[in-house]
Protein backbone atom coordinates (compact mmCIF):
# COMPACT_ATOMS: atom_id res chain seq x y z
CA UNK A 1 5.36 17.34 18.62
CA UNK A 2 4.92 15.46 21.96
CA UNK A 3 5.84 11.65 21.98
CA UNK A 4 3.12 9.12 22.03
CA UNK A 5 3.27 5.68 23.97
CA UNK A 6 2.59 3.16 21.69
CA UNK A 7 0.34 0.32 23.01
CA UNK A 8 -0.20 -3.36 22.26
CA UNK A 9 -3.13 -2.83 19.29
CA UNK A 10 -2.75 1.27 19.04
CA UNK A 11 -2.81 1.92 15.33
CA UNK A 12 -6.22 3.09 14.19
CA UNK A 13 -8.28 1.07 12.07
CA UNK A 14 -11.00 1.27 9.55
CA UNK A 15 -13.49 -0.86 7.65
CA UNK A 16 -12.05 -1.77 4.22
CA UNK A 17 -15.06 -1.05 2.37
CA UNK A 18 -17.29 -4.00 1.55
CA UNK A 19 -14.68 -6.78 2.26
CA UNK A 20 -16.36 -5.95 5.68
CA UNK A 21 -12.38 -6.52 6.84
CA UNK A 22 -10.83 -4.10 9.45
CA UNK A 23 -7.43 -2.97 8.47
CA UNK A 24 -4.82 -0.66 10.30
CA UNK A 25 -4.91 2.94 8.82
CA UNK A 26 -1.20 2.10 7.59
CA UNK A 27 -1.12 -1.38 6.16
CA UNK A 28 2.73 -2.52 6.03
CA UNK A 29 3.78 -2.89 2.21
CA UNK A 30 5.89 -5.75 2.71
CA UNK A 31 8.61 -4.70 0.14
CA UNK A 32 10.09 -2.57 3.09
CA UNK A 33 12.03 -5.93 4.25
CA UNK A 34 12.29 -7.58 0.51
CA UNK A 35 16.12 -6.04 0.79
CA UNK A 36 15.40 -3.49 -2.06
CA UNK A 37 15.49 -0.35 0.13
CA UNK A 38 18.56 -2.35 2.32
CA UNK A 39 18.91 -5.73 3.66
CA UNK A 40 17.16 -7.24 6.23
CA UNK A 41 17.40 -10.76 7.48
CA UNK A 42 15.14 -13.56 8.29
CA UNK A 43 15.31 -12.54 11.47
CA UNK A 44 15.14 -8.86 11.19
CA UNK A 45 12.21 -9.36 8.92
CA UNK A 46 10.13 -11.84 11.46
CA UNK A 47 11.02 -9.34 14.65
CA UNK A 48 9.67 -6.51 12.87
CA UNK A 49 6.53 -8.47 11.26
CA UNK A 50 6.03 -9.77 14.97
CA UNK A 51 6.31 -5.77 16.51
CA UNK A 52 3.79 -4.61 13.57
CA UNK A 53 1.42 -6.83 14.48
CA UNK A 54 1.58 -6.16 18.28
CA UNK A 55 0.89 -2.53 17.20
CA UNK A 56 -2.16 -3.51 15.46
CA UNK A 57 -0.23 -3.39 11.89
CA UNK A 58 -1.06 -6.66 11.25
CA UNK A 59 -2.18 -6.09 7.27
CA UNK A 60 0.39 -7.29 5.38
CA UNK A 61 0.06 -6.02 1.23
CA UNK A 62 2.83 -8.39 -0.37
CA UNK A 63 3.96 -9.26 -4.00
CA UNK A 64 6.57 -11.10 -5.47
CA UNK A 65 7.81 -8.18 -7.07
CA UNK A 66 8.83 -6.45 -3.66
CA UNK A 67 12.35 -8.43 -3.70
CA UNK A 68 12.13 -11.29 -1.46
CA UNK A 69 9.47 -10.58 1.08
CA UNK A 70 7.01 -12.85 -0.08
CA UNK A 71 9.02 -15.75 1.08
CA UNK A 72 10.02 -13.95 4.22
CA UNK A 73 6.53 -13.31 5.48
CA UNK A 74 6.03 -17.25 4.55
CA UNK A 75 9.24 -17.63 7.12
CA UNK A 76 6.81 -15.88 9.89
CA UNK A 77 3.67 -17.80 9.13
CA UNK A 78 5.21 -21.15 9.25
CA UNK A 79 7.88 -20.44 12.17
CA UNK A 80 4.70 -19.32 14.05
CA UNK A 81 6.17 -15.63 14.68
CA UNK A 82 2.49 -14.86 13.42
CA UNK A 83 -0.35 -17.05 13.63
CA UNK A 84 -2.83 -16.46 9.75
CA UNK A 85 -5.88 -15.65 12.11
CA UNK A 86 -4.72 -12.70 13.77
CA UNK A 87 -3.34 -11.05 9.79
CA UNK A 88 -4.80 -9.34 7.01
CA UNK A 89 -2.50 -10.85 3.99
CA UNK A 90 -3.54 -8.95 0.45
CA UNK A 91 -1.44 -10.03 -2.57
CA UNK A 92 -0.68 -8.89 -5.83
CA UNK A 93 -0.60 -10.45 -9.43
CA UNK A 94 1.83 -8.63 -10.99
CA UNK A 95 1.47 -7.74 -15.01
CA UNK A 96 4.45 -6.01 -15.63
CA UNK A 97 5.92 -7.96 -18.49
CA UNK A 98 6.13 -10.93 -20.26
CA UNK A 99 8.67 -11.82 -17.77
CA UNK A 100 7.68 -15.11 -15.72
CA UNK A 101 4.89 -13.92 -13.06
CA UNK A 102 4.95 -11.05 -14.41
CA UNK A 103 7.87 -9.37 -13.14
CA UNK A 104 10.25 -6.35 -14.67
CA UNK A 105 10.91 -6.87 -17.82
CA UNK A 106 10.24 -6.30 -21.68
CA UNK A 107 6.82 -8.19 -23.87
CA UNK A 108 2.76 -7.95 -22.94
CA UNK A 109 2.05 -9.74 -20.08
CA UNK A 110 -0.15 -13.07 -19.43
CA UNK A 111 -3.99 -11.68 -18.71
CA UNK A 112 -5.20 -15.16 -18.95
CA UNK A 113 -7.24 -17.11 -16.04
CA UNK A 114 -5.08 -20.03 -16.13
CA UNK A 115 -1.87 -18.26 -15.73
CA UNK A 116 -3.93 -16.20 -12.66
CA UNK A 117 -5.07 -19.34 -11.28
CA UNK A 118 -1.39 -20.84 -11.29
CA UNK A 119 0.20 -17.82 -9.87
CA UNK A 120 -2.23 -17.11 -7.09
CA UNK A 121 -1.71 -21.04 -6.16
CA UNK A 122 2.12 -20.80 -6.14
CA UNK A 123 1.74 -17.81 -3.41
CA UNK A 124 -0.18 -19.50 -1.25
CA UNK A 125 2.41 -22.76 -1.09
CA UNK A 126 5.54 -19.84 -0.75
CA UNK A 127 3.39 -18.14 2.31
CA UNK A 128 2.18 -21.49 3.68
CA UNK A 129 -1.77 -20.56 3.97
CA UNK A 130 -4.65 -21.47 2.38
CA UNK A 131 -6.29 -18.13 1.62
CA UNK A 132 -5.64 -13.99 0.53
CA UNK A 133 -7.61 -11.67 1.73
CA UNK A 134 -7.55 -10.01 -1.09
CA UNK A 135 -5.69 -9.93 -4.17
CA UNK A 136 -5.15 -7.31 -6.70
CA UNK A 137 -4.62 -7.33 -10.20
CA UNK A 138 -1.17 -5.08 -10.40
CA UNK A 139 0.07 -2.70 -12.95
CA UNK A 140 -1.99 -4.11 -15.74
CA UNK A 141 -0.81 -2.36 -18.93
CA UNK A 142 -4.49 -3.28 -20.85
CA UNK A 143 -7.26 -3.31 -18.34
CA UNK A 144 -9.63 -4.34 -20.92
CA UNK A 145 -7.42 -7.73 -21.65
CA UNK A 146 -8.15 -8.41 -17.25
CA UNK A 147 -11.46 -8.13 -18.20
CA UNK A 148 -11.60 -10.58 -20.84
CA UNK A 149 -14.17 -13.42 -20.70
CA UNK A 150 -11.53 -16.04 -19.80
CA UNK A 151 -8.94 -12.96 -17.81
CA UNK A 152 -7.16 -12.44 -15.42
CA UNK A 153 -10.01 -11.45 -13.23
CA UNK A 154 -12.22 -13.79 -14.11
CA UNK A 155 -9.23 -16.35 -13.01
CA UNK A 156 -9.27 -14.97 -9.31
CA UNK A 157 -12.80 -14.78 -9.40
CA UNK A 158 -13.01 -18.62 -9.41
CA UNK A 159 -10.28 -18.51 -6.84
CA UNK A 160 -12.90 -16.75 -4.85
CA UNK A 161 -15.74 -19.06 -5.24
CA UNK A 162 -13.52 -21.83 -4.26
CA UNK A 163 -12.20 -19.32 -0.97
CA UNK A 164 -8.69 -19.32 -2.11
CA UNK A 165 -8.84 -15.86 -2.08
CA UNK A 166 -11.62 -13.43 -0.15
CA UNK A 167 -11.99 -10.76 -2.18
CA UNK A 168 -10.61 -9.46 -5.41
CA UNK A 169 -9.42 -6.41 -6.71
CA UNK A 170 -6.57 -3.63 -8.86
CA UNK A 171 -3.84 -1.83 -7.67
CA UNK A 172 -2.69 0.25 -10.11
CA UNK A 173 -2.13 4.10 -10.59
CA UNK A 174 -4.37 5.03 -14.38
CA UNK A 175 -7.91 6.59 -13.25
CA UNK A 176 -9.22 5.21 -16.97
CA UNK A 177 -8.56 1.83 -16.31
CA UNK A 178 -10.01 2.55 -12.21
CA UNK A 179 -12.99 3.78 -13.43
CA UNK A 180 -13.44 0.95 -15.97
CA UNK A 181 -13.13 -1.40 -13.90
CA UNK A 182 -15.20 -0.07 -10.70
CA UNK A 183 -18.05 -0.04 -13.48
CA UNK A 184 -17.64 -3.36 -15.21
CA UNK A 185 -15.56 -5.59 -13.08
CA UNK A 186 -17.43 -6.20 -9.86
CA UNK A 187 -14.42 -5.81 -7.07
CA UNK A 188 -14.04 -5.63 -3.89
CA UNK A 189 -11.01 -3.22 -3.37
CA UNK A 190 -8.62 -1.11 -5.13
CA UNK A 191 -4.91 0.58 -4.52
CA UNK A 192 -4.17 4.28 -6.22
CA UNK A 193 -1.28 5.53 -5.68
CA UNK A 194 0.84 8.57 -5.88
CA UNK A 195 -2.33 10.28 -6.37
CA UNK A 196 -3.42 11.53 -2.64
CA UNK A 197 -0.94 13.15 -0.51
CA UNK A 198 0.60 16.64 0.00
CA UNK A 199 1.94 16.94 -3.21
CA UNK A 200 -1.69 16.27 -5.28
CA UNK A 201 -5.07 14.73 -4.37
CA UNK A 202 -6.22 13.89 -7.96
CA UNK A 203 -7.73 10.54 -6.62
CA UNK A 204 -10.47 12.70 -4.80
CA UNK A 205 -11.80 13.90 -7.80
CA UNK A 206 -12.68 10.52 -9.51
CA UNK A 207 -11.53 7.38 -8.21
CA UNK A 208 -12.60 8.07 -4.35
CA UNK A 209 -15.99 8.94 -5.29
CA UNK A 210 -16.72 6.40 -7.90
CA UNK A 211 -15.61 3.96 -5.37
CA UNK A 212 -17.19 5.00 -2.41
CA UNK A 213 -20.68 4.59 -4.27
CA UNK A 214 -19.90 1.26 -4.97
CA UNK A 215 -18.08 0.82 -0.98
CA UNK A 216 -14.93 -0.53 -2.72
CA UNK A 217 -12.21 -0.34 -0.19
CA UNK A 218 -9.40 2.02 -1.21
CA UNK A 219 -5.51 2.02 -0.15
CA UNK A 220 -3.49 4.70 -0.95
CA UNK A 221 -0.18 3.95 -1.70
CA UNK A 222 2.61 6.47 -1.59
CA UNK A 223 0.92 8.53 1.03
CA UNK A 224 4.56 9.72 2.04
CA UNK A 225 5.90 9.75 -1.54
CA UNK A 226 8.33 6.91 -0.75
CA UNK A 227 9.67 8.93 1.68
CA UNK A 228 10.12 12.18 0.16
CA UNK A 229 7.02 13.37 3.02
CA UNK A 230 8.83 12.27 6.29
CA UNK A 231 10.79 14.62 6.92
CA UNK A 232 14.71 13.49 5.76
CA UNK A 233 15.93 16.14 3.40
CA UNK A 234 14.95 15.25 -0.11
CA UNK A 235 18.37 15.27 -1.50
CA UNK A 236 19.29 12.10 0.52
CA UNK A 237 16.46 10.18 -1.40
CA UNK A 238 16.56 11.83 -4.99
CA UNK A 239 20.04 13.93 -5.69
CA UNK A 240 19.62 17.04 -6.43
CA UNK A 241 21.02 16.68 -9.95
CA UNK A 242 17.64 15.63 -10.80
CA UNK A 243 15.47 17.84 -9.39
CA UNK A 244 13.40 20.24 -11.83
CA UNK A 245 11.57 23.34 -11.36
CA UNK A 246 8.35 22.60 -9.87
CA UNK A 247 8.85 19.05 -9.34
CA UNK A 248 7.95 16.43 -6.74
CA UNK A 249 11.85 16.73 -5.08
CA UNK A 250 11.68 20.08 -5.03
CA UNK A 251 7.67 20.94 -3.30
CA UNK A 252 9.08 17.94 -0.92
CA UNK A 253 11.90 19.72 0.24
CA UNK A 254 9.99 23.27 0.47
CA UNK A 255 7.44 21.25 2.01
CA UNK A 256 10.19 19.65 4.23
CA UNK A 257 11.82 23.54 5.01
CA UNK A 258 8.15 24.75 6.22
CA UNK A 259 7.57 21.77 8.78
CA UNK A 260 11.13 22.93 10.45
CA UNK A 261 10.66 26.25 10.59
CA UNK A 262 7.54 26.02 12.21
CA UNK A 263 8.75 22.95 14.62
CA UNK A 264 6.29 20.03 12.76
CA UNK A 265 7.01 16.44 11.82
CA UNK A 266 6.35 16.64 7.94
CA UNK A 267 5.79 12.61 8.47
CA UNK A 268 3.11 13.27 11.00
CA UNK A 269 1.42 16.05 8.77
CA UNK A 270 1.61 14.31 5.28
CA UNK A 271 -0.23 10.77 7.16
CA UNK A 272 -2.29 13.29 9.45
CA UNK A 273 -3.63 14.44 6.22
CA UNK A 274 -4.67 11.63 4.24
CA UNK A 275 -6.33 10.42 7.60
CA UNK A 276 -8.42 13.03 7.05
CA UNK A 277 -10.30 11.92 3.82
CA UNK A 278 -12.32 8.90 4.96
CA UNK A 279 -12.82 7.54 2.01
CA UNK A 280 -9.43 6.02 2.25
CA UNK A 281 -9.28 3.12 4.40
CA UNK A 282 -5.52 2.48 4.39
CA UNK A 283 -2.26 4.12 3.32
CA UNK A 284 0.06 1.23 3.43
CA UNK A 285 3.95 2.00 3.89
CA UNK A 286 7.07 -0.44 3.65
CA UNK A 287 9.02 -0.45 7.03
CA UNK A 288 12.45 -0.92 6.73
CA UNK A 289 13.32 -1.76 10.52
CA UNK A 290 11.64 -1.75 13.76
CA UNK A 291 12.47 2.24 14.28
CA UNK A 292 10.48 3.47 10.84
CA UNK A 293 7.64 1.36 11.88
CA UNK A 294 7.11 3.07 15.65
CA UNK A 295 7.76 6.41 14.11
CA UNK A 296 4.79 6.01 11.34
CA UNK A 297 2.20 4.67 13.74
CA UNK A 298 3.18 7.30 16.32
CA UNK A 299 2.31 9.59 13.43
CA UNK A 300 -0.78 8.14 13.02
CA UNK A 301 -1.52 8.89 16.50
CA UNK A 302 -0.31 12.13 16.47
CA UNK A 303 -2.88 14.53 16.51
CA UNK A 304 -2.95 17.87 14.17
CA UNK A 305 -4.84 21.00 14.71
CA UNK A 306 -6.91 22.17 11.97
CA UNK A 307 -4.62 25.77 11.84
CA UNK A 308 -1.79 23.64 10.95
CA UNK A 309 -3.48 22.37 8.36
CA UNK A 310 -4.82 25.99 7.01
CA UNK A 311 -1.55 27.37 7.43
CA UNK A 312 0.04 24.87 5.14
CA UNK A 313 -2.79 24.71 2.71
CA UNK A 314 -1.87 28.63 2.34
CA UNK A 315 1.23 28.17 1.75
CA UNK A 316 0.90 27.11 -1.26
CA UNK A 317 3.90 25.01 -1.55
């Protein structure tokens, strides 16, 4: 593949539905420098949150449970690294457990308004700004318990009115509980994930449609199958030990064997191809370092021919 120069502002963008926002085609998931994929500094972390946004990577899709990157991208607001008009921030209220915010952990989490109004507020002080973007209800377990009277999403909803937060939204990976709440709970945007990339594309049969009627923005998370689709050999991110017939490791890797063969980036033809269905509006990946960042928005400025894409489709892998 020939190298791209990459320019101040080069990453593609698109509208994110009916926020009306424009958002780079590959938001940066900020728990690539929350240390739980390797540690990165302070300083490592504001460099490479300055160099994204230079590219024109400058939405930043955070939660407290991505290790400590919450607090880091505070360290780059308030230092003035990055200045809150020229970002995108979405967040996430994670509903994991019973755990405190959320997190990890065993019990039914808190759905309540209150406990979304508290959280949402406690963000804001650790990131030093006044407003989201967005936030997104994350990994409920009971969609219908968000949806409550006095829920969770009618507790960001009166963060809204009061423009604490800009629009609302889920991220979460159960089409059920999308399609529920694209139908009842008047949102803004959604996240799917692990459900559109080279592996499977069961979002397109439900979730993209249903929200593109309504013009929900969409992200797509694990559009490179946390990094399964770029290209390393598979056995360095899942040992082999654990691959089964048929599974995700194991298409990766044939996937991975194809792209050599022929002389293709898999990382350029697994983002190439989710670029193609523009009903998602971002695929957001967590950058480690400076290096992983350049190579994905290189990708995403890499173009494909539409024989490459035939010939893999063929395949059948």
């Amino acid at each position: 593949m020939p190298a791209v120069e990459l320019t101040t502002g080069c990453c593609p963008r698109r509208r994110w539905g009916k926020s009306g926002l424009s958002i780079p085609v590959v938001p940066f998931g900020t728990q690539g420098f929350g240390n739980n994929f390797g540690p990165v500094t302070d300083e490592e972390a504001c460099a490479l949150i300055r160099r994204a946004v230079d590219l024109g990577v400058n939405h930043f899709d955070c939660a407290r449970c991505y290790g400590d990157s919450l607090r880091k991208l505070g360290v780059a607001l308030k230092t003035g690294v990055i200045r809150r008009d020229e970002v995108v921030i979405s967040g996430r209220l994670c509903c994991h457990s019973a755990a405190k915010w959320g997190f990890y952990g065993e019990g039914k989490a808190d759905y309540s308004a209150a406990r979304a109004i508290e959280d949402v507020r406690d963000q804001l002080e650790i990131l030093g700004t006044d407003h989201f973007d967005a936030m997104l209800i994350h990994d409920p377990s009971d969609s219908d318990a968000t949806l409550a009277s006095d829920g969770t999403l009618a507790g960001i909803k009166r963060l809204k009115e009061e423009g604490l937060i800009h629009n609302v939204g889920y991220g979460m990976n159960p089409h059920p509980f999308h399609l529920k709440v694209i139908e009842q709970g008047d949102i803004d945007v959604l996240l799917c994930f692990s459900d559109y990339n080279l592996l499977r594309q069961t979002a397109a049969e439900d979730i993209l449609p249903a929200a593109a009627e309504k013009d929900i923005g969409v992200m797509n998370g694990w559009s490179i199958m946390r990094g399964m689709l770029t290209g390393t050999p598979v056995e360095k991110i899942v040992s082999r030990d654990r691959w089964l017939s048929g599974s995700d490791a194991q298409r990766a890797e044939s996937m991975r064997l194809w792209c050599e063969e022929r002389g293709i980036s898999l990382l350029v033809l697994a983002l190439q191809f989710c670029l193609r269905e523009t009903r998602i509006h971002g695929n957001p990946l967590g950058n480690l370092n400076i290096e992983q960042l350049e190579m994905n928005v290189a990708a995403t400025l890499t173009p494909l021919d539409d024989a490459t894409l035939s010939d893999f489709a063929a395949a059948a892998i």
